[in-house]
Protein backbone atom coordinates (compact mmCIF):
# COMPACT_ATOMS: atom_id res chain seq x y z
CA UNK A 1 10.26 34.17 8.86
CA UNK A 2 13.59 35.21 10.30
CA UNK A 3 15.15 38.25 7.93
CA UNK A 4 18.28 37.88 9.15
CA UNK A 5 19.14 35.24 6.67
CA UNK A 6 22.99 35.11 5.18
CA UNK A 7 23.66 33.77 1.84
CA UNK A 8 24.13 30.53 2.41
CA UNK A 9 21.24 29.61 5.00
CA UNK A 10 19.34 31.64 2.76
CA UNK A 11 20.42 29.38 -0.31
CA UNK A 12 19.23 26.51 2.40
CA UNK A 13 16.11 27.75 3.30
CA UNK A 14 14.84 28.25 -0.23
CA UNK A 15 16.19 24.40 -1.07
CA UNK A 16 14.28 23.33 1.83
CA UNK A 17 11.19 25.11 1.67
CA UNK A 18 10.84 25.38 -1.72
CA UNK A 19 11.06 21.65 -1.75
CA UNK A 20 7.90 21.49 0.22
CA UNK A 21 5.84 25.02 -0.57
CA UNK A 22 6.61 25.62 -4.35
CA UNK A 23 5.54 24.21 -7.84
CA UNK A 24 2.87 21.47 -7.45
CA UNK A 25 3.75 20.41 -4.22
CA UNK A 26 2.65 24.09 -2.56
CA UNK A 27 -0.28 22.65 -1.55
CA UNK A 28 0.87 19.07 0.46
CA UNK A 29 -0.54 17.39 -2.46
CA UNK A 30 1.65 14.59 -1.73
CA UNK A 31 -0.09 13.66 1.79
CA UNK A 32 -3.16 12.88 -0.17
CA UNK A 33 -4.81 11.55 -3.34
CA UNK A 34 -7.71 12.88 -4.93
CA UNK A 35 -9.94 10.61 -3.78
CA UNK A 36 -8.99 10.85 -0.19
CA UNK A 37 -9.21 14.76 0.38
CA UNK A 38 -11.42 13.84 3.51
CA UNK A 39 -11.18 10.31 5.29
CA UNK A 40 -12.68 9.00 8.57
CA UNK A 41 -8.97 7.95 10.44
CA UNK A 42 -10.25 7.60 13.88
CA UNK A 43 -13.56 5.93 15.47
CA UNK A 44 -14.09 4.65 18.71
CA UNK A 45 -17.52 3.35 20.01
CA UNK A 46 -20.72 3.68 18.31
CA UNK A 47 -20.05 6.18 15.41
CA UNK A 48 -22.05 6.35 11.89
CA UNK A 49 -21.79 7.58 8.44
CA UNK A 50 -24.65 8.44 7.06
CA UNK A 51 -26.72 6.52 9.74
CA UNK A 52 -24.59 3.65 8.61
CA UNK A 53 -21.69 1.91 10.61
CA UNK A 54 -18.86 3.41 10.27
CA UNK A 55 -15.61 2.11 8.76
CA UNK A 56 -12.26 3.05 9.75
CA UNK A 57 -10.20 4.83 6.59
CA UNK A 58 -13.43 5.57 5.23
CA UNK A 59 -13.00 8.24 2.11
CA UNK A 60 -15.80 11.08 3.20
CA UNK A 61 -17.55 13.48 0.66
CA UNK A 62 -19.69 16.40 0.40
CA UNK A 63 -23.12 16.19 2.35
CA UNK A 64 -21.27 12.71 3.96
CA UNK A 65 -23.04 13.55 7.93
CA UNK A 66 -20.56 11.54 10.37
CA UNK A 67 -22.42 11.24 14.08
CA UNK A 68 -21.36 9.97 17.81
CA UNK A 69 -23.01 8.36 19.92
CA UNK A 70 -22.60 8.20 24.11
CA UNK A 71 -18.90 7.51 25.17
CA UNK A 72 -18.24 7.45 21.24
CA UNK A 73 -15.26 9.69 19.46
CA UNK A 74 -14.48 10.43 15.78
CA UNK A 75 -11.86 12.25 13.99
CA UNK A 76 -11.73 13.53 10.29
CA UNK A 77 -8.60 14.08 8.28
CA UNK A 78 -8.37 16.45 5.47
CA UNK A 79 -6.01 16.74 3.13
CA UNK A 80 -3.72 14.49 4.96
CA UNK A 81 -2.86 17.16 7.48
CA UNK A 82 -6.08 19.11 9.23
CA UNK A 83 -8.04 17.51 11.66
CA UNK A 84 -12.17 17.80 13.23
CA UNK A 85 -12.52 15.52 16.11
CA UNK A 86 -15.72 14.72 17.29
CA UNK A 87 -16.60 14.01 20.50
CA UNK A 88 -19.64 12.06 21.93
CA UNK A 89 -23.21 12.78 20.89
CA UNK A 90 -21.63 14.80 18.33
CA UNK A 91 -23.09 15.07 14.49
CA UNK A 92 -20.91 16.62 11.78
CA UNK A 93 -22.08 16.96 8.21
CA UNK A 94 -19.49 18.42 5.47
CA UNK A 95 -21.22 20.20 3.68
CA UNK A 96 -18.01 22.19 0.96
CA UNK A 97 -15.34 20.46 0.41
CA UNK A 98 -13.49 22.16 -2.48
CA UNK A 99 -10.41 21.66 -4.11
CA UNK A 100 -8.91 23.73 -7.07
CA UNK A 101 -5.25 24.44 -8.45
CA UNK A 102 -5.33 27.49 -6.30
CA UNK A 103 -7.60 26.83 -3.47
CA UNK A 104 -8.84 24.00 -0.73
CA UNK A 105 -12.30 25.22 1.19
CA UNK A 106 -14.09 23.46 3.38
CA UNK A 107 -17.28 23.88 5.70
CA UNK A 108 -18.75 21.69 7.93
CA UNK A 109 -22.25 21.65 9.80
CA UNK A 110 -22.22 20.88 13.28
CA UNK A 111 -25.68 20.99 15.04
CA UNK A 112 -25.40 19.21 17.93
CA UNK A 113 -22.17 17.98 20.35
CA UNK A 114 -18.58 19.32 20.63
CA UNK A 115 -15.80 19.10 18.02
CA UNK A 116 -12.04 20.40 18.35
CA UNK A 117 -10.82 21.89 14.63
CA UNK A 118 -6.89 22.16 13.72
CA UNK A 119 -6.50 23.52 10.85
CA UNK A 120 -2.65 23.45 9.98
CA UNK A 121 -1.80 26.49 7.52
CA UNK A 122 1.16 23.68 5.47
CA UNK A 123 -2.82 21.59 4.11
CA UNK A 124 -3.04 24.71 1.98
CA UNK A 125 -6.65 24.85 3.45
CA UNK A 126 -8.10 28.98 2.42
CA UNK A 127 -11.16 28.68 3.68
CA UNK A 128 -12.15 26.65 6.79
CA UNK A 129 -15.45 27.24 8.89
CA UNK A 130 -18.03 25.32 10.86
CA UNK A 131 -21.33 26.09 10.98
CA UNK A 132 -23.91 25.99 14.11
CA UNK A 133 -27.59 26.59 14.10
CA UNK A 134 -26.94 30.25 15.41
CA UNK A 135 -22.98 30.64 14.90
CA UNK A 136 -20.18 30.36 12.25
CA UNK A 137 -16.72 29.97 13.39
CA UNK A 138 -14.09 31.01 10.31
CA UNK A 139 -10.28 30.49 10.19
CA UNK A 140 -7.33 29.99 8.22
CA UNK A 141 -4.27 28.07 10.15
CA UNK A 142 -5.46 27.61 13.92
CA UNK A 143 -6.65 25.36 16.87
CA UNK A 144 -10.03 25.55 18.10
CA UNK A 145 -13.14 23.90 19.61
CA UNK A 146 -17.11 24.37 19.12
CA UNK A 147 -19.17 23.04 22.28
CA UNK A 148 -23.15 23.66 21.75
CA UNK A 149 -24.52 23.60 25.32
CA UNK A 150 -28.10 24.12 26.53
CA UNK A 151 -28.71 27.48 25.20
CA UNK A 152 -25.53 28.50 24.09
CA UNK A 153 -22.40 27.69 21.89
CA UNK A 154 -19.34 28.29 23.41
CA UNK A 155 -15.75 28.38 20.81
CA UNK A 156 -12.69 28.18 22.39
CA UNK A 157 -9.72 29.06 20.88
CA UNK A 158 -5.60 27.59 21.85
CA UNK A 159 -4.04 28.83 18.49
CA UNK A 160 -3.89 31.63 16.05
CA UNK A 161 -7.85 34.05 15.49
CA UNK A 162 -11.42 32.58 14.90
CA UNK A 163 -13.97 34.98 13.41
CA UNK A 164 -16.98 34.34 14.99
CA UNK A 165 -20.59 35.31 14.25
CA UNK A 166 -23.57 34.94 15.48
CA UNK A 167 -26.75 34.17 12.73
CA UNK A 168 -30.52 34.56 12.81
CA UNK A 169 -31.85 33.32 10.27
CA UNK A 170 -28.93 32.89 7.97
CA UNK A 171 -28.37 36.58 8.73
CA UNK A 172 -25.15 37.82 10.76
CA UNK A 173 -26.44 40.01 13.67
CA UNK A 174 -22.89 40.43 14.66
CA UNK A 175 -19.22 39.18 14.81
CA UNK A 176 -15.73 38.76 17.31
CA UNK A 177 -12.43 37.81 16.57
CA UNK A 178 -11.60 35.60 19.26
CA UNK A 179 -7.82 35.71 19.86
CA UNK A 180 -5.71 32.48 21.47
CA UNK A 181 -6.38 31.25 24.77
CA UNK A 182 -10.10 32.83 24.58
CA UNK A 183 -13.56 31.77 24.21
CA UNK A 184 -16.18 33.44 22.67
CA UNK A 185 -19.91 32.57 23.79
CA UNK A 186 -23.27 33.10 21.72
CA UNK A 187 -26.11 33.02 23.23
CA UNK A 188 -29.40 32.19 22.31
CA UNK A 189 -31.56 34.56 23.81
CA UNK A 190 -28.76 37.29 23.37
CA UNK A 191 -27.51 36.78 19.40
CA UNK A 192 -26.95 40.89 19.56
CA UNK A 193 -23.71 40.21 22.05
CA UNK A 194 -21.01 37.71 21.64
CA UNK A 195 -19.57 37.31 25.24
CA UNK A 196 -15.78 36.82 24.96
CA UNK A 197 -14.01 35.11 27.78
CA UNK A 198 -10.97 33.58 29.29
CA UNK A 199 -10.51 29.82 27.76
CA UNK A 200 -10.56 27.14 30.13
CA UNK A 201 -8.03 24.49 29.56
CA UNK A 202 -9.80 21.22 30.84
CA UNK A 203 -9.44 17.85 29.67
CA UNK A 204 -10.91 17.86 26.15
CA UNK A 205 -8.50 21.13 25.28
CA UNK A 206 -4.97 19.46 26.85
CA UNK A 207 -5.71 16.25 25.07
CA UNK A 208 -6.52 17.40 21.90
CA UNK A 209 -3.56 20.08 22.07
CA UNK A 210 -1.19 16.67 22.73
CA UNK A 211 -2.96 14.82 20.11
CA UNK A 212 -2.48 18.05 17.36
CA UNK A 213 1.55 18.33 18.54
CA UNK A 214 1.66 14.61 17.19
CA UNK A 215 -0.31 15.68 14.05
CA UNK A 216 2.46 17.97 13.35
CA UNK A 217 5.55 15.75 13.86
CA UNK A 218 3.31 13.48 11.98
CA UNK A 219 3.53 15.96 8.66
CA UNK A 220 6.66 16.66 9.20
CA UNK A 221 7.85 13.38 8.93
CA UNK A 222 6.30 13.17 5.95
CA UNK A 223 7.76 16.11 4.45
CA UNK A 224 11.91 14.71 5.45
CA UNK A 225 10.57 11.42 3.59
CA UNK A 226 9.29 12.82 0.35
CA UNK A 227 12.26 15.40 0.53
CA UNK A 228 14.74 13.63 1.61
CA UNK A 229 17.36 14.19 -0.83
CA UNK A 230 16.82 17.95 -0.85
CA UNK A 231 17.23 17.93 3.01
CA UNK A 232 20.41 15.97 2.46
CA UNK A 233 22.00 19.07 -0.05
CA UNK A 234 20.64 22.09 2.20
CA UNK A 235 22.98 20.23 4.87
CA UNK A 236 26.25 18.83 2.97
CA UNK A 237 26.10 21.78 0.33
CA UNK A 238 25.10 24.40 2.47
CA UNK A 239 25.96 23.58 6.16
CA UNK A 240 22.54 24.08 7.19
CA UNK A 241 22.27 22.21 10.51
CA UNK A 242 19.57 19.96 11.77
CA UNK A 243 18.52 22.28 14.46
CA UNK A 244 17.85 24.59 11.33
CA UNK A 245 16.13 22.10 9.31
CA UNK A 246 13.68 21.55 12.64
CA UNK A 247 13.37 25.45 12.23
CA UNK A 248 12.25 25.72 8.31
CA UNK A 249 9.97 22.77 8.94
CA UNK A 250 8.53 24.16 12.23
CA UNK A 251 7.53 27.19 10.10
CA UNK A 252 6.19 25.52 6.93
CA UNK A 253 4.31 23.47 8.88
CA UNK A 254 3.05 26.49 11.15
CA UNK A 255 2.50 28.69 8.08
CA UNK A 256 5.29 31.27 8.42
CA UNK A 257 6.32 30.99 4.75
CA UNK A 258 3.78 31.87 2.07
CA UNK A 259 4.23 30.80 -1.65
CA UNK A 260 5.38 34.85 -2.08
CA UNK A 261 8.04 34.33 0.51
CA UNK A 262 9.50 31.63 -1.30
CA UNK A 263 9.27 32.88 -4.09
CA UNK A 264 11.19 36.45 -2.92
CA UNK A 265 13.97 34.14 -1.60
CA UNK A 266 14.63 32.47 -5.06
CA UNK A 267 14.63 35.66 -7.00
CA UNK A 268 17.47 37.11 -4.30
CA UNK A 269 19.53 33.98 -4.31
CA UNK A 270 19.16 33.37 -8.04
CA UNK A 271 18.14 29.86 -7.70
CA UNK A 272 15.90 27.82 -10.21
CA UNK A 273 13.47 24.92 -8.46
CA UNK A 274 11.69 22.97 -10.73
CA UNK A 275 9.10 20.79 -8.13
CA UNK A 276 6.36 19.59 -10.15
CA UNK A 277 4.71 16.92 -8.71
């Protein structure tokens, strides 16, 4: 967050992102109802939920295993803003999916295919990993993908860290932070090293890096129609300009403002938001 903020765009900034990060709305609870925290918006092909046809719009729940088959692609939507698409021959089961006044987790099981995971930081998701039979992949706010290959799982990262581990067992033998534009490899036969490489940008990774910078013009959109009205004061009150309000919603959206930032900025400007949902 920039900290070169003068009164007024400061004043702006907390209207704006206050709007959309504090009181009951911190958590995008507007994108989604309770009983759509998870929800099948994407199948193509021969897909299933548990081993039945699938359904487009779907609402998914805990232990819910969604599968591919050949030439077959899936995606998941949580909270209205985080994404797992699955590729062909690929099986998915959730097996957390949490959601509390202070937290969202979820895991997933993936035994078998390749999935691509972006996990935007604004879904107020704390906890996100994705399990493998000999890996577990853990982040908070990024892009990544999870290919298990003959002997191998390879996890391939475009934005932000994945922890990754390797697991014998249900046992961590040992772990790698795998930083953007690399790929971290387990092996099989060779759990004791996790092999971290350059990542290769092929097909799957530039299409589902096209398809995420639509998820979050998507979100945003959502955010200037539910907030509308607040946007509208920033800029006739304040003179904040649209370029600026691209800027705040950029950063929401990317995670740059955390409920304590917001927060700070209301106790220096003396301003009172009351945004219960």
């Amino acid at each position: 967050m920039s900290k070169g903020l003068g009164a007024a765009i400061g004043i702006a900034a907390v209207v704006i992102v206050a709007a959309v990060a504090g009181g009951g709305a911190y958590y995008l609870g507007f994108l989604s109802l309770p009983s759509a925290t998870a929800k099948l918006t994407a199948a193509s092909g021969d897909v299933s939920v548990n081993g039945r046809a699938a359904s487009l719009g779907t609402d998914l729940r805990e232990n819910d295993v969604v599968k591919t088959g050949p030439g077959s692609s899936a995606e998941i939507t949580f909270f209205g803003s985080s994404v797992v698409r699955l590729d062909e021959n690929t099986e998915v089961r959730i097996s957390d999916l949490i959601e509390s006044k202070e937290s969202r987790t979820i895991k997933l099981d993936q035994p078998a295919g390749n999935t691509w995971n972006r996990v935007l930081l604004a879904s107020g998701i704390n906890t996100y990993e994705i399990a493998t039979p000999t890996s577990v992949a853990s982040v908070r706010g990024t892009a990544f993908y999870v290919r298990i290959v003959e002997g191998a799982v390879d996890v391939g990262v475009t934005e932000g860290i994945v922890n990754l581990k390797s697991i014998k067992d249900g046992a961590v033998v040992t772990e790698a932070d795998i930083d953007r534009d690399k790929a971290g490899v387990v092996r099989t036969d060779a759990l004791e090293t996790i092999d971290v490489q350059a990542l290769v940008r092929d097909a799957w990774v530039t299409q589902n890096e096209q398809k995420d910078g639509t998820l979050r013009e998507e979100v945003k959109d959502k955010i200037r129609s539910k907030y509308g009205n607040l946007i509208g004061i920033a800029k006739s009150q304040y003179g904040v300009t649209d370029t600026q309000v691209e800027e705040y919603l950029d950063a929401y959206v990317g995670g740059e403002y955390t409920r304590e930032d917001v927060e700070a900025l209301k106790r220096q400007y003396g301003i009172t938001i009351d945004l219960e949902i």
